[in-house]
N, C-alpha and C. Protein backbone atom coordinates (compact mmCIF):
# COMPACT_ATOMS: atom_id res chain seq x y z
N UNK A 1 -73.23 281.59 -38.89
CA UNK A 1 -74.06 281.52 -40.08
C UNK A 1 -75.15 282.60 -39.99
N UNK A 2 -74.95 283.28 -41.02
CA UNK A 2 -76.10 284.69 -40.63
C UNK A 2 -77.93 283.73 -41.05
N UNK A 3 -78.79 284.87 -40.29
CA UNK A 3 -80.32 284.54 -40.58
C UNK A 3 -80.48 284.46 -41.46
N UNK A 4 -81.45 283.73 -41.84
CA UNK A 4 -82.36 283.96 -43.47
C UNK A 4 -83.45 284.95 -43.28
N UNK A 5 -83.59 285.79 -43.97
CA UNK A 5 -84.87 286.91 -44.06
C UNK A 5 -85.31 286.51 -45.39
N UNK A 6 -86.78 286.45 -44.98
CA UNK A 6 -87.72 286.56 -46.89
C UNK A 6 -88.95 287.25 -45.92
N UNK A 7 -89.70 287.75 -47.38
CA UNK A 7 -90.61 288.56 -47.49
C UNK A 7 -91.89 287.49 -47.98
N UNK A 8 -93.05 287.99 -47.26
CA UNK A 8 -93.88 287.31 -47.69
C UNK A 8 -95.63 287.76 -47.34
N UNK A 9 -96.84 287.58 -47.30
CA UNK A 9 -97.80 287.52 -46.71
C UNK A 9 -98.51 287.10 -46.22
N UNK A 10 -98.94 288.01 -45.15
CA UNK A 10 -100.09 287.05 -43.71
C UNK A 10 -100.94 286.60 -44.63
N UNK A 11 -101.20 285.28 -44.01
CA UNK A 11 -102.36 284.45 -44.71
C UNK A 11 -103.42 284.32 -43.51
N UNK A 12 -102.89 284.19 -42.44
CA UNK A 12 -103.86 283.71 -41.05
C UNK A 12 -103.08 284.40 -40.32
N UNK A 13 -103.79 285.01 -39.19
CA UNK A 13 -103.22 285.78 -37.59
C UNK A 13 -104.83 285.49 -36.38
N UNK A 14 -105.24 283.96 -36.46
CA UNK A 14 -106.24 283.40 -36.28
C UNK A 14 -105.30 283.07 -34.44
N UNK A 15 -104.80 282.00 -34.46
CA UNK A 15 -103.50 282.12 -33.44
C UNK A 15 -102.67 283.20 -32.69
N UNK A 16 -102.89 282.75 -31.57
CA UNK A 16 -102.08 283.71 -30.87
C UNK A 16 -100.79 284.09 -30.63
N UNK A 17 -100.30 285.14 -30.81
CA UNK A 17 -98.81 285.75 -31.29
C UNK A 17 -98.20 284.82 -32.08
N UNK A 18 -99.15 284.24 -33.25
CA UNK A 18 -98.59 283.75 -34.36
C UNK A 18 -99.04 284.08 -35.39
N UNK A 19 -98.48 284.41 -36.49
CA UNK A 19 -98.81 284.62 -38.17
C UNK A 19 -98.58 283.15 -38.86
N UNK A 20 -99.23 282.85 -40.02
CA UNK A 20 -98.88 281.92 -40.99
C UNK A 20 -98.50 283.33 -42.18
N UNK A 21 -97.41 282.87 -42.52
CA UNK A 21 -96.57 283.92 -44.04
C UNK A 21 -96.86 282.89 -45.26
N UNK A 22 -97.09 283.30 -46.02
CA UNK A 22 -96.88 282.41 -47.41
C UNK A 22 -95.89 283.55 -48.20
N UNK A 23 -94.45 282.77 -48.67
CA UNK A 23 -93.75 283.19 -49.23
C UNK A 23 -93.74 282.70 -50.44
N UNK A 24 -93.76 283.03 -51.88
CA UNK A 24 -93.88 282.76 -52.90
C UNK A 24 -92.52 283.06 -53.61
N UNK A 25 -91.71 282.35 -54.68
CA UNK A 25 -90.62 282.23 -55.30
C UNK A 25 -90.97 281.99 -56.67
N UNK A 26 -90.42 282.49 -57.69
CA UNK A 26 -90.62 281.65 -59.31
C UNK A 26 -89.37 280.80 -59.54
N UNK A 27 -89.90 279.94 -59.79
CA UNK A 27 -88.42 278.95 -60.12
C UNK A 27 -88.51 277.94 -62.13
N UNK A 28 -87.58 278.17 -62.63
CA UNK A 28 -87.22 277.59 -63.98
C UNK A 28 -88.17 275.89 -63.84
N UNK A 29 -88.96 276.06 -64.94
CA UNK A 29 -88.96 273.96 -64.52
C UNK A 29 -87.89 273.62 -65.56
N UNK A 30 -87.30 272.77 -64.78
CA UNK A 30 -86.48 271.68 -65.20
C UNK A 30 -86.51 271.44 -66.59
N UNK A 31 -87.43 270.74 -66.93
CA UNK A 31 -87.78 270.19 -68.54
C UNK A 31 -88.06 271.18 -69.65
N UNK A 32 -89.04 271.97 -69.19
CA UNK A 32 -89.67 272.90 -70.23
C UNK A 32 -89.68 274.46 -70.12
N UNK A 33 -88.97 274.64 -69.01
CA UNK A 33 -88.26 276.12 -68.52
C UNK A 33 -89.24 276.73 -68.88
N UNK A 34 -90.31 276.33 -68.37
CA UNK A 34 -91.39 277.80 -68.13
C UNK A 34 -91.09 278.65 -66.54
N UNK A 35 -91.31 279.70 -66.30
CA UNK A 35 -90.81 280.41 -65.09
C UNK A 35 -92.25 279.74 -64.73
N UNK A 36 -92.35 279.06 -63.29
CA UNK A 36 -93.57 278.78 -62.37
C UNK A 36 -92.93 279.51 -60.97
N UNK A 37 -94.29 279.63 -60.33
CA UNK A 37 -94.43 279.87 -58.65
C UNK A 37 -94.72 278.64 -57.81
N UNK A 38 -93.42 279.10 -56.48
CA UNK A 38 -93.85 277.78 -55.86
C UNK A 38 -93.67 278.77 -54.61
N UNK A 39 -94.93 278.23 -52.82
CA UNK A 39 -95.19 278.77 -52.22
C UNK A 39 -95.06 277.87 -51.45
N UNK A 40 -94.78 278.09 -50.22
CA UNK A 40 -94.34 277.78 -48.83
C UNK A 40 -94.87 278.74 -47.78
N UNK A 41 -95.85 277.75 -46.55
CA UNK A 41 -96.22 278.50 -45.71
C UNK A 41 -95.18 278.41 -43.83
N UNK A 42 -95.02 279.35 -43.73
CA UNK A 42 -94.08 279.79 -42.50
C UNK A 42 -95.07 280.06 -41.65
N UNK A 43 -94.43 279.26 -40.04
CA UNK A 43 -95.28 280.00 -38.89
C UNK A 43 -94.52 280.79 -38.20
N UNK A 44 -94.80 282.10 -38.41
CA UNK A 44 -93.84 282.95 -37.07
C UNK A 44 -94.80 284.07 -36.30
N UNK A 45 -93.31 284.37 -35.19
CA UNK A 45 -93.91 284.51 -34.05
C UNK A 45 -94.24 286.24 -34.09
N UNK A 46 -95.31 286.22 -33.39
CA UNK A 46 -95.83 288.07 -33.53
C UNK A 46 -95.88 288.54 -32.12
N UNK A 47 -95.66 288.62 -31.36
CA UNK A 47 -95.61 289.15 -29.79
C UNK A 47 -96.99 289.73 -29.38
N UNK A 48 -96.79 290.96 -30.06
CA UNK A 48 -97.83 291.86 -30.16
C UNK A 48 -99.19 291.29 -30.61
N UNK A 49 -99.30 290.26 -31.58
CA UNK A 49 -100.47 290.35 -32.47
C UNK A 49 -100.24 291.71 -33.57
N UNK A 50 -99.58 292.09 -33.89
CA UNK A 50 -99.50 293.51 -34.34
C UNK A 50 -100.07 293.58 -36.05
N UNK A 51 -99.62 292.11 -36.78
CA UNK A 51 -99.76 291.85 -38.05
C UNK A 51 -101.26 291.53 -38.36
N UNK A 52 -101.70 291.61 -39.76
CA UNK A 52 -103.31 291.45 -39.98
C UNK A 52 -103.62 290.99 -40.81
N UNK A 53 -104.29 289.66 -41.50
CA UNK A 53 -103.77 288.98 -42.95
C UNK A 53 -104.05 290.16 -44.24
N UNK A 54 -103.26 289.47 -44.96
CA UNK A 54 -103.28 290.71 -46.52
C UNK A 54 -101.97 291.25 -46.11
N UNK A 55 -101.70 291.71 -44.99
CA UNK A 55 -99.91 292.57 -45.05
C UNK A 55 -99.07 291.89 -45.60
N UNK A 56 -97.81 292.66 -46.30
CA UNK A 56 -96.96 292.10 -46.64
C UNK A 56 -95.76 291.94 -45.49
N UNK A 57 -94.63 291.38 -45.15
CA UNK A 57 -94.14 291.52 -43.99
C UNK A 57 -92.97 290.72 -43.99
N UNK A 58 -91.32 291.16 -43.32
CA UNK A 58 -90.47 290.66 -43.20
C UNK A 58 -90.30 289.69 -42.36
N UNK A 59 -89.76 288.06 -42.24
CA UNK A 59 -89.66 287.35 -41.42
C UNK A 59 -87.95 287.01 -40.96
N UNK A 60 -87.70 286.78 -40.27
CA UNK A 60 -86.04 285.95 -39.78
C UNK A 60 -86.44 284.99 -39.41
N UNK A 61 -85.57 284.19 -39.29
CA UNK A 61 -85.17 282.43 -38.89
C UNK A 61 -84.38 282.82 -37.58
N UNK A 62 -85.13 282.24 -36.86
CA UNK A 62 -85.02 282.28 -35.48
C UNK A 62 -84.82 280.54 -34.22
N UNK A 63 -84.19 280.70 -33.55
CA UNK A 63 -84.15 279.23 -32.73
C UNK A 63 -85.47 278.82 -32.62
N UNK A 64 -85.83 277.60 -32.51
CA UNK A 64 -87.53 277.19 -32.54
C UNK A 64 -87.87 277.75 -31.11
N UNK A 65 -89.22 278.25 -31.35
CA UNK A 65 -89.95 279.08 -30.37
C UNK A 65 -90.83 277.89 -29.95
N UNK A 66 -91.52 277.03 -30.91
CA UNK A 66 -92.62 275.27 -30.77
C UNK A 66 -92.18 275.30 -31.15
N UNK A 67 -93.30 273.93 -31.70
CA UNK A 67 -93.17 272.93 -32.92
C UNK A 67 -92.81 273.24 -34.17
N UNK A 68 -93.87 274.53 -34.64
CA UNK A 68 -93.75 274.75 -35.93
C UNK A 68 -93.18 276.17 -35.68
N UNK A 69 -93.01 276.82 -34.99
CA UNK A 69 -92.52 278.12 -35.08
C UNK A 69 -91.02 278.76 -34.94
N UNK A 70 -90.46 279.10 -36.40
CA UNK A 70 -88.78 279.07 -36.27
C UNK A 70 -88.51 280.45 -36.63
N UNK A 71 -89.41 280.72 -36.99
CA UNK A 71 -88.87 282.16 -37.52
C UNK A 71 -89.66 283.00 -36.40
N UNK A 72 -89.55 284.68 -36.55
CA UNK A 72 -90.26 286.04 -36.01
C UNK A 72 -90.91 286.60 -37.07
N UNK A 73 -91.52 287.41 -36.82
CA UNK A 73 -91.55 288.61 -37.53
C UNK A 73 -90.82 290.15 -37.20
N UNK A 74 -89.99 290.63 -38.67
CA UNK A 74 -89.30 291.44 -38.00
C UNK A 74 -90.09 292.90 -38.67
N UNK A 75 -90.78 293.02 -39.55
CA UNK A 75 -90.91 294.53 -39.59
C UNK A 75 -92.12 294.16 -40.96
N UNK A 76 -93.03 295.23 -41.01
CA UNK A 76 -94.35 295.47 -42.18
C UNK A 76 -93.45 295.99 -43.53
N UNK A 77 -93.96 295.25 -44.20
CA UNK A 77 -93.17 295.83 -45.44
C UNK A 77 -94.26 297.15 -46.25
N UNK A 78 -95.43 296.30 -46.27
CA UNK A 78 -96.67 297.37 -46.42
C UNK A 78 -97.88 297.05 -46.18
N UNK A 79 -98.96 298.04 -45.92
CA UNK A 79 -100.00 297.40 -45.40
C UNK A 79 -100.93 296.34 -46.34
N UNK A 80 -102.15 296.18 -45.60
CA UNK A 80 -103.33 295.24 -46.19
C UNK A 80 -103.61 296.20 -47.49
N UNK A 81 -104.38 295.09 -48.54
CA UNK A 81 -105.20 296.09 -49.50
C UNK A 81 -106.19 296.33 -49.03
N UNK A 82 -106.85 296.39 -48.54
CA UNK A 82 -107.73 297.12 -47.62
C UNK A 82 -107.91 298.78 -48.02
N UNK A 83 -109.03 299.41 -48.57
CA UNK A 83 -109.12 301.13 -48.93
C UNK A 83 -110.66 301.24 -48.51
N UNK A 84 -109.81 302.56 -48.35
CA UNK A 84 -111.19 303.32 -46.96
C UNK A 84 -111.90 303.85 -48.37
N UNK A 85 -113.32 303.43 -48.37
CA UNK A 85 -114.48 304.35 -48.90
C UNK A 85 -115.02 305.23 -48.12
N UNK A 86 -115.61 306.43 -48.92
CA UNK A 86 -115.56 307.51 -48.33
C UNK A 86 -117.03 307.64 -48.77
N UNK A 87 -118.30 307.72 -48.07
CA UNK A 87 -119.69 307.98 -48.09
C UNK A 87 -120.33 309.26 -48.51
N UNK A 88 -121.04 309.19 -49.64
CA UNK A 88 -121.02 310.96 -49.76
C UNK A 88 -122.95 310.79 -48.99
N UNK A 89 -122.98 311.50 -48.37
CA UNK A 89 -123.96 312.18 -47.34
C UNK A 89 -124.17 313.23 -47.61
């Protein structure tokens, strides 16, 4: 059975060599088929610490590492919004 990969963003990297991802989906409602968002938070594993909240970032489903930790992180999709101001002096 191949991995599941989704895309999503650091919310917390408070924990060590762990991220919380919140992955967000739009899904039909049922009754009144308005398109809504529904979000789910993932704990995966960061080795490095390498990730920084605000990134966007690829995860896999992985054998449980703990309790809550099933997935990795496999690669930055793009960075934080985060922009450098530049001081005029």
């Amino acid at each position: 059975m191949p991995k599941r990969i989704l895309i999503g963003t650091v919310v917390s990297d408070k924990t060590d060599k762990t991220v919380v991802v919140k992955v967000e989906r739009k899904v039909k409602h049922p009754l009144y088929g308005k398109i809504i968002r529904r979000s789910k938070k993932y704990h995966a594993h960061d080795e490095a610490n390498a990730f920084k909240t605000g990134e966007t970032v690829r995860i896999e489903e992985t054998a449980p590492i703990s309790k809550l930790k099933t997935w990795k992180v496999i690669d930055r999709v793009t960075a934080g919004k985060t922009a450098a101001i530049e001081a005029d002096v």
